[in-house]
PDB file of N, CA and C in Angstrom:
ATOM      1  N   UNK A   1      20.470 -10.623   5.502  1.00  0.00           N
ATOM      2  CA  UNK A   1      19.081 -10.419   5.145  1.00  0.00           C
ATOM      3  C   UNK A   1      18.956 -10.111   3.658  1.00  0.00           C
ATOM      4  N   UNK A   2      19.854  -9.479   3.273  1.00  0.00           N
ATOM      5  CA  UNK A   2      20.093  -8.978   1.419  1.00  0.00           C
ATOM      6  C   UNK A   2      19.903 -10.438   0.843  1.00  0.00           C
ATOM      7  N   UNK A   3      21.009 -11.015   1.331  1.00  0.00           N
ATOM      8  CA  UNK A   3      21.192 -12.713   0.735  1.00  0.00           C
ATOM      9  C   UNK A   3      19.781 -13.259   0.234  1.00  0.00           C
ATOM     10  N   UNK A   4      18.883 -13.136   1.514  1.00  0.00           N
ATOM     11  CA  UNK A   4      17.896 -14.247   1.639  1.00  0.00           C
ATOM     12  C   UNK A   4      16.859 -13.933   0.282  1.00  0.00           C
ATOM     13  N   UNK A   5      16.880 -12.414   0.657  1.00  0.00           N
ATOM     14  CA  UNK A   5      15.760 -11.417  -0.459  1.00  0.00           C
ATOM     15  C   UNK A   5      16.383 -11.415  -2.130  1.00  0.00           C
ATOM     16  N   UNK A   6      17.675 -11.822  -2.185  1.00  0.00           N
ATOM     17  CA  UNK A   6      18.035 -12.166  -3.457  1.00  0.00           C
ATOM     18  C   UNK A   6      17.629 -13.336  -3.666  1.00  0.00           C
ATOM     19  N   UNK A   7      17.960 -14.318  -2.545  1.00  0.00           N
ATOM     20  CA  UNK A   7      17.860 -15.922  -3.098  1.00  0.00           C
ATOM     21  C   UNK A   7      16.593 -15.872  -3.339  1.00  0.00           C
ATOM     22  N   UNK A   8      15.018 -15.423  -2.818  1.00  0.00           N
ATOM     23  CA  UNK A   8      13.919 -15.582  -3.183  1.00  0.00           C
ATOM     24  C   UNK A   8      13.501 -15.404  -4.228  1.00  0.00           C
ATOM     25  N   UNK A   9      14.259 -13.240  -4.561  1.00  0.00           N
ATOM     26  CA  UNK A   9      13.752 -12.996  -5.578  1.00  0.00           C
ATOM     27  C   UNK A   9      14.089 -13.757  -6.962  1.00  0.00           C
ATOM     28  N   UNK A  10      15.268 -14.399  -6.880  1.00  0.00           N
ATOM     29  CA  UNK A  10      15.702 -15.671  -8.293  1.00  0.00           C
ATOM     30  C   UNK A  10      14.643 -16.821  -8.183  1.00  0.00           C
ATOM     31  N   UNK A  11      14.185 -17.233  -7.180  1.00  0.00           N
ATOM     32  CA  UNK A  11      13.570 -18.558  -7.019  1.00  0.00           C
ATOM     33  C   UNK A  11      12.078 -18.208  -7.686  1.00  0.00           C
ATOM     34  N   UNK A  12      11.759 -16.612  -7.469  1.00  0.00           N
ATOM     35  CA  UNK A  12      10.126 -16.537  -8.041  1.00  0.00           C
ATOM     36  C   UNK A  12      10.270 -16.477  -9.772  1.00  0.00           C
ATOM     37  N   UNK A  13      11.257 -15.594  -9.956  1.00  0.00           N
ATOM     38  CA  UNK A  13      11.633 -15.681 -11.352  1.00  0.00           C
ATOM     39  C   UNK A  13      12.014 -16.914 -11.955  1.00  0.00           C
ATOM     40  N   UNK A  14      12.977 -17.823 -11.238  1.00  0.00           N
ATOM     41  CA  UNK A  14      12.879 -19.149 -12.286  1.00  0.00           C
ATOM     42  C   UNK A  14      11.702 -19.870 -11.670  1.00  0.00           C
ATOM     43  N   UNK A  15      10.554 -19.923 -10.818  1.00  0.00           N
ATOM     44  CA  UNK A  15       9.689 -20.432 -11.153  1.00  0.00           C
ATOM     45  C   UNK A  15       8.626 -20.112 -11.898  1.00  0.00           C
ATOM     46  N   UNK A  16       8.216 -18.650 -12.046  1.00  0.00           N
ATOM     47  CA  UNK A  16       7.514 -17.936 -12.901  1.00  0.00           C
ATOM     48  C   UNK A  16       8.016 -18.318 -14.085  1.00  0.00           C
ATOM     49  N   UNK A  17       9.035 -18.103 -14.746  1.00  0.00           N
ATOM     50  CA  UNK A  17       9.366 -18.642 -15.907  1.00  0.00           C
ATOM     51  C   UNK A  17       9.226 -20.379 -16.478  1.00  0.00           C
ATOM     52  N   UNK A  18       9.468 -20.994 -15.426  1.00  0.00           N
ATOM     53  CA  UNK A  18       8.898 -22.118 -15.785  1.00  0.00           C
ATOM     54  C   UNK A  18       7.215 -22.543 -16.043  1.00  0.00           C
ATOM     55  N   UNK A  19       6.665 -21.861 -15.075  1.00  0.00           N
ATOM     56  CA  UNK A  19       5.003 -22.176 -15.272  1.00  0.00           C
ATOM     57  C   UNK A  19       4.989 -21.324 -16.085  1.00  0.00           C
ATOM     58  N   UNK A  20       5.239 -20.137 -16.587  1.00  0.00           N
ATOM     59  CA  UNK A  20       5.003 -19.796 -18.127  1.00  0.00           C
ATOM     60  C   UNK A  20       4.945 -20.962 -19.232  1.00  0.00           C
ATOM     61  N   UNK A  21       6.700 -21.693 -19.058  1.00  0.00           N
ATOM     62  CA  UNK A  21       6.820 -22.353 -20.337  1.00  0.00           C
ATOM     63  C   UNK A  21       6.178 -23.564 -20.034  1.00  0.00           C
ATOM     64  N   UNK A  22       5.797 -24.149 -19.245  1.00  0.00           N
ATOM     65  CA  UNK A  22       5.128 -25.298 -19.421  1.00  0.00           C
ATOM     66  C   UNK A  22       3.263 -25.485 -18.888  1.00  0.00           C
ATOM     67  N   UNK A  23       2.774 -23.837 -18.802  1.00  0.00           N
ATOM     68  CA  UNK A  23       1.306 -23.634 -18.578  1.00  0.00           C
ATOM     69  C   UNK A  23       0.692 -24.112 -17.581  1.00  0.00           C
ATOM     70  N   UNK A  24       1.658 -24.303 -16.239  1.00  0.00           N
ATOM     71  CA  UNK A  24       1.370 -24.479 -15.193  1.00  0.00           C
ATOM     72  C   UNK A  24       0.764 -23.757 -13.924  1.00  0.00           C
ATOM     73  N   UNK A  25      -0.373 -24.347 -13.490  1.00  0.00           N
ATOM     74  CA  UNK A  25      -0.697 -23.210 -12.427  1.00  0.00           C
ATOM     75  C   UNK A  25      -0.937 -23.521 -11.022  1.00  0.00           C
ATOM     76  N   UNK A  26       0.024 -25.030 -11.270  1.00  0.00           N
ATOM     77  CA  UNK A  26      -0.372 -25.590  -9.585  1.00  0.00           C
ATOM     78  C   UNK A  26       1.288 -24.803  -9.055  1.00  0.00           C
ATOM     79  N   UNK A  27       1.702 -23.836  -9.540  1.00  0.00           N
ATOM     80  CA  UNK A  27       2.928 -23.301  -9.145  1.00  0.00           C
ATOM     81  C   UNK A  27       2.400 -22.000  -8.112  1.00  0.00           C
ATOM     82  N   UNK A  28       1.174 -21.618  -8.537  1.00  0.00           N
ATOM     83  CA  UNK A  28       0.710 -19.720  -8.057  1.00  0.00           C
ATOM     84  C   UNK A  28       0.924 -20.043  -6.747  1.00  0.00           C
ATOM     85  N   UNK A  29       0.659 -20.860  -6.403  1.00  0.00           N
ATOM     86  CA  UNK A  29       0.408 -20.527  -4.793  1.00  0.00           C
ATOM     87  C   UNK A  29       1.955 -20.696  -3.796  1.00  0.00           C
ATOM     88  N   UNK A  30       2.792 -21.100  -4.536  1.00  0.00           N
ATOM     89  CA  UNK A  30       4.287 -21.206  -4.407  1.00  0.00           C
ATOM     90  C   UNK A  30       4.848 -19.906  -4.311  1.00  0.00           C
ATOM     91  N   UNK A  31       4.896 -19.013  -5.714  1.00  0.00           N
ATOM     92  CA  UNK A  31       4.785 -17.848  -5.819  1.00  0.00           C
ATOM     93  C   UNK A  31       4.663 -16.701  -5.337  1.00  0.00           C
ATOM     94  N   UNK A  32       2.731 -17.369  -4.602  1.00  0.00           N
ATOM     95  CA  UNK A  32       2.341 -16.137  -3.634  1.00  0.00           C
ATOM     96  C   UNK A  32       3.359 -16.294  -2.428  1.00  0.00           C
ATOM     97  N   UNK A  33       3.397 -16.876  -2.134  1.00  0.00           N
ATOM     98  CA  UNK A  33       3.798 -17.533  -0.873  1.00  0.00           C
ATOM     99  C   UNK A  33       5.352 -17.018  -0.576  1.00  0.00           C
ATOM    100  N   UNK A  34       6.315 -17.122  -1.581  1.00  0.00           N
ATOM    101  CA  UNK A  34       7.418 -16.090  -1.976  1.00  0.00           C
ATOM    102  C   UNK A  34       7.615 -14.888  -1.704  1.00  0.00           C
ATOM    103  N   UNK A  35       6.723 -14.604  -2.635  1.00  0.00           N
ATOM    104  CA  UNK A  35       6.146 -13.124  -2.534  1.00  0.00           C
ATOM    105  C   UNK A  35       6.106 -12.158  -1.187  1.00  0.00           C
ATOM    106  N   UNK A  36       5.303 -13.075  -0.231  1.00  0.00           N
ATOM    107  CA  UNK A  36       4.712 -12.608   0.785  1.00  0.00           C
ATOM    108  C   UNK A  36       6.018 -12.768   1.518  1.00  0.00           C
ATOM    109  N   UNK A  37       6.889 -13.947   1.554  1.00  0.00           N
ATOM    110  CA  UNK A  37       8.270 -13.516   2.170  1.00  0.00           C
ATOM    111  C   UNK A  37       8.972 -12.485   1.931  1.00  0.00           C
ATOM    112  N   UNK A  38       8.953 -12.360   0.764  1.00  0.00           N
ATOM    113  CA  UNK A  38      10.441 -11.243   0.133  1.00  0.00           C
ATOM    114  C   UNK A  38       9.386  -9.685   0.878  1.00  0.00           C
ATOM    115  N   UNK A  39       8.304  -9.914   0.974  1.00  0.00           N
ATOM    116  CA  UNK A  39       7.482  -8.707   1.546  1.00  0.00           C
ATOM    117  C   UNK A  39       7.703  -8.602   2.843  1.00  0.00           C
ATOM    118  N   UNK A  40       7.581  -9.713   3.533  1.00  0.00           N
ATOM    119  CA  UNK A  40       7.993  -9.917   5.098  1.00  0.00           C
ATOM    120  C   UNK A  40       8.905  -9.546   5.458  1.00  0.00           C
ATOM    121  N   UNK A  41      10.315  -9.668   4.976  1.00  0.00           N
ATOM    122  CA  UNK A  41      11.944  -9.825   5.019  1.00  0.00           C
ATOM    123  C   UNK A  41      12.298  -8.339   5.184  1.00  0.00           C
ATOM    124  N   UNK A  42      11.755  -7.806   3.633  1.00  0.00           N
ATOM    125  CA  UNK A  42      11.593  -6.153   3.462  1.00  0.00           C
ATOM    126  C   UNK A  42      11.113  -5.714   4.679  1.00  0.00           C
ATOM    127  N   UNK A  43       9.847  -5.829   4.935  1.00  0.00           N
ATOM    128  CA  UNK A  43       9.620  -4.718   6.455  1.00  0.00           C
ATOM    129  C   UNK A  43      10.497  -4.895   7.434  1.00  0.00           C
ATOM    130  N   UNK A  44      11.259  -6.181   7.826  1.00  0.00           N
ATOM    131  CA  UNK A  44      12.005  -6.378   9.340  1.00  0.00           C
ATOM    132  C   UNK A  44      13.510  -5.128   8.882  1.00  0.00           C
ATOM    133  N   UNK A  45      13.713  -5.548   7.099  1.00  0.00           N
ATOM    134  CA  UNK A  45      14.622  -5.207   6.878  1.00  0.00           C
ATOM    135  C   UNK A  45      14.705  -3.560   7.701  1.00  0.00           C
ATOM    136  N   UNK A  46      13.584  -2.988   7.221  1.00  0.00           N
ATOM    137  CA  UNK A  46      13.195  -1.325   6.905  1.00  0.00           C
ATOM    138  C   UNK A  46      12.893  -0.998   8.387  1.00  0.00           C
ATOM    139  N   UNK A  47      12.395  -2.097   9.585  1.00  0.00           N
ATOM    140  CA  UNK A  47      12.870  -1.462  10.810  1.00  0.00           C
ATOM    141  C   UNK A  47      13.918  -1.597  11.304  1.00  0.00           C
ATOM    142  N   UNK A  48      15.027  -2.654  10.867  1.00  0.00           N
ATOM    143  CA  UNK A  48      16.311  -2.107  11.625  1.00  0.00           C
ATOM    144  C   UNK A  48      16.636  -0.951  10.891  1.00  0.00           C
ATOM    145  N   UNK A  49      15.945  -0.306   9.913  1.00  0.00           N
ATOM    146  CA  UNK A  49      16.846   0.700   9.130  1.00  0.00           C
ATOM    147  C   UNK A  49      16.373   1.796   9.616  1.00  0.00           C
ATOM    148  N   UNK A  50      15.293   1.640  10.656  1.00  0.00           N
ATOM    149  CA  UNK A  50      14.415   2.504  11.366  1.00  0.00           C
ATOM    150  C   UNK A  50      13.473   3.958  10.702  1.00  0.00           C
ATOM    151  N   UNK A  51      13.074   2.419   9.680  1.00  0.00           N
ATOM    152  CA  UNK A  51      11.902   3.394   8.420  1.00  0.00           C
ATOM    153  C   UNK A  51      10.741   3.026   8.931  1.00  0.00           C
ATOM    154  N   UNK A  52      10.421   3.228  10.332  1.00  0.00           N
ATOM    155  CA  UNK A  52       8.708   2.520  10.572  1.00  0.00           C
ATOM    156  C   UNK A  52       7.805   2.119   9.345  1.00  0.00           C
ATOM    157  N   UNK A  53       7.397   3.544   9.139  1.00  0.00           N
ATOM    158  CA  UNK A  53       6.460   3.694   8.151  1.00  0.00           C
ATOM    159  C   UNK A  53       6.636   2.955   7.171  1.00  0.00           C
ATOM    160  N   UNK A  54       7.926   2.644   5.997  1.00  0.00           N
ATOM    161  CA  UNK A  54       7.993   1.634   5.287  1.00  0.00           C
ATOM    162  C   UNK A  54       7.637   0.333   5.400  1.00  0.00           C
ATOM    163  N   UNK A  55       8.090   0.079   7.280  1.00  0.00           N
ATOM    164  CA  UNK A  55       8.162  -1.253   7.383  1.00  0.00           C
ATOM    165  C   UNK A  55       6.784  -1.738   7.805  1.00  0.00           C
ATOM    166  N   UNK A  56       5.640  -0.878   8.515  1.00  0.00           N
ATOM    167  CA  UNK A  56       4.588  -1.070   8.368  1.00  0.00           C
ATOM    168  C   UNK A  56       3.694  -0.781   7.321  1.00  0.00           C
ATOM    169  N   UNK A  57       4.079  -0.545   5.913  1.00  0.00           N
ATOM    170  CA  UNK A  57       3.779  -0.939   4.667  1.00  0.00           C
ATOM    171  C   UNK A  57       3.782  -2.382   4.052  1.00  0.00           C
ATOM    172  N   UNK A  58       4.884  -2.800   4.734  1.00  0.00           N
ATOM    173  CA  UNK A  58       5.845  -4.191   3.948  1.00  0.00           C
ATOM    174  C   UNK A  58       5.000  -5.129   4.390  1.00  0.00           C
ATOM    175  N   UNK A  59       4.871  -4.902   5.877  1.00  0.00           N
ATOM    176  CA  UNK A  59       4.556  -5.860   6.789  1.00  0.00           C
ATOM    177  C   UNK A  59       2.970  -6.258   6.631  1.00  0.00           C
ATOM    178  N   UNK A  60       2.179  -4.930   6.373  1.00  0.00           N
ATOM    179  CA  UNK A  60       0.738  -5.096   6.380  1.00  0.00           C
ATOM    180  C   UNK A  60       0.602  -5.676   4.623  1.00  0.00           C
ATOM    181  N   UNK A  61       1.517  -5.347   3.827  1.00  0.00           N
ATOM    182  CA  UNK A  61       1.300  -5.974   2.321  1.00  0.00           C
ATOM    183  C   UNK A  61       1.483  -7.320   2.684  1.00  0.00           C
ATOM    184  N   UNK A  62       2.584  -7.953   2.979  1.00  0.00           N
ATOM    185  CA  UNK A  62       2.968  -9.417   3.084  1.00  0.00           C
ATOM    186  C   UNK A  62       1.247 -10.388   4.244  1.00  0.00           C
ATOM    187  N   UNK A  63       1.449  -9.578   4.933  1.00  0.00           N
ATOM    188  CA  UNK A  63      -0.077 -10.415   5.649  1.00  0.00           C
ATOM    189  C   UNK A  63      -1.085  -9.967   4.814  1.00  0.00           C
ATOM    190  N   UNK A  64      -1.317  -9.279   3.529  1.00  0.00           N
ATOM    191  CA  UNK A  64      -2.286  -9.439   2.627  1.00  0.00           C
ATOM    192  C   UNK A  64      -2.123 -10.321   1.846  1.00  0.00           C
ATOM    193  N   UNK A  65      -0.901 -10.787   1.277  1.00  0.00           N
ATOM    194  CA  UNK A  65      -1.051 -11.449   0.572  1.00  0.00           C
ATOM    195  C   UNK A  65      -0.545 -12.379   1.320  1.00  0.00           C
ATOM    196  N   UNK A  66      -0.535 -12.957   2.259  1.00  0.00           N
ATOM    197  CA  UNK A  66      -1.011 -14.561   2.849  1.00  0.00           C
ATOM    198  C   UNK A  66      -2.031 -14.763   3.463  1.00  0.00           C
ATOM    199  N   UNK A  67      -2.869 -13.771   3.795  1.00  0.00           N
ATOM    200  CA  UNK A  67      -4.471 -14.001   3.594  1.00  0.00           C
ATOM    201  C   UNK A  67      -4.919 -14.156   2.056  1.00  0.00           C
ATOM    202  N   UNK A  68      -5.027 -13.818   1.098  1.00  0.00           N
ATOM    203  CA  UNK A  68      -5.182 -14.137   0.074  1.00  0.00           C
ATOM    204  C   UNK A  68      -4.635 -16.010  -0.258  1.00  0.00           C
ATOM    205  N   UNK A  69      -3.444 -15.927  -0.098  1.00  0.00           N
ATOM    206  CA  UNK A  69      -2.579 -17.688  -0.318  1.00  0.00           C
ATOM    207  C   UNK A  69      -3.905 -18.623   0.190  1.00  0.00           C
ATOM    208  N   UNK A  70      -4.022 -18.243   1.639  1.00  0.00           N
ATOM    209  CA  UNK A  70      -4.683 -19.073   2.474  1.00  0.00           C
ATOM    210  C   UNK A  70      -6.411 -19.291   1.852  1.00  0.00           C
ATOM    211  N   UNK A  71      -6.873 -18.031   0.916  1.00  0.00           N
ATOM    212  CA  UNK A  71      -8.374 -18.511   0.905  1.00  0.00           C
ATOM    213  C   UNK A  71      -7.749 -18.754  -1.028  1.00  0.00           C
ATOM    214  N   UNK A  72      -6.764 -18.994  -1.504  1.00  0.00           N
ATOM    215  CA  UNK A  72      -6.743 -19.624  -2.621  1.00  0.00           C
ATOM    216  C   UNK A  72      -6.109 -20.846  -2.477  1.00  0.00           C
ATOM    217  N   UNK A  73      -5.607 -21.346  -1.481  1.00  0.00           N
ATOM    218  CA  UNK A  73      -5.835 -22.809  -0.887  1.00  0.00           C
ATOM    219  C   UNK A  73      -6.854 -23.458  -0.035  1.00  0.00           C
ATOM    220  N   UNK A  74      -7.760 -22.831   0.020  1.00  0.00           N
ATOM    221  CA  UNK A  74      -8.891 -22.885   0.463  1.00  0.00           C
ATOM    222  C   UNK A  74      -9.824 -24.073  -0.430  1.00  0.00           C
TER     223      UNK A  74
END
């Protein structure tokens, strides 16, 4: 589960860095979408670690921000 939350967190950074350098913004919603995983991943992480409370932090952030994805692909 560490693995996956590393491989994401590199994938938002070299894509963030790219739509920086080339002023791209059909990338955001890629991003969000990331985002909302590495948020997802975190809460399952934080209940096997049997941090409820964290993980119903993680969990209710990540379904905010893919309600958000969804009405900016809208």
């Amino acid at each position: 589960m560490k693995s996956v939350r590393i491989f994401l967190a590199v994938l938002v950074i070299i894509l963030a860095i790219y739509g920086m350098l080339t002023n791209s913004v059909e990338i955001i919603p890629y991003l969000i979408f990331i985002l909302g995983s590495i948020s997802l991943f975190r809460g399952i992480s934080e209940i096997y670690l049997k941090r409820i409370p964290y993980a119903i932090i993680f969990i209710f952030t990540s379904c905010y921000i893919f309600f958000v994805l969804f009405q900016i692909i809208q």
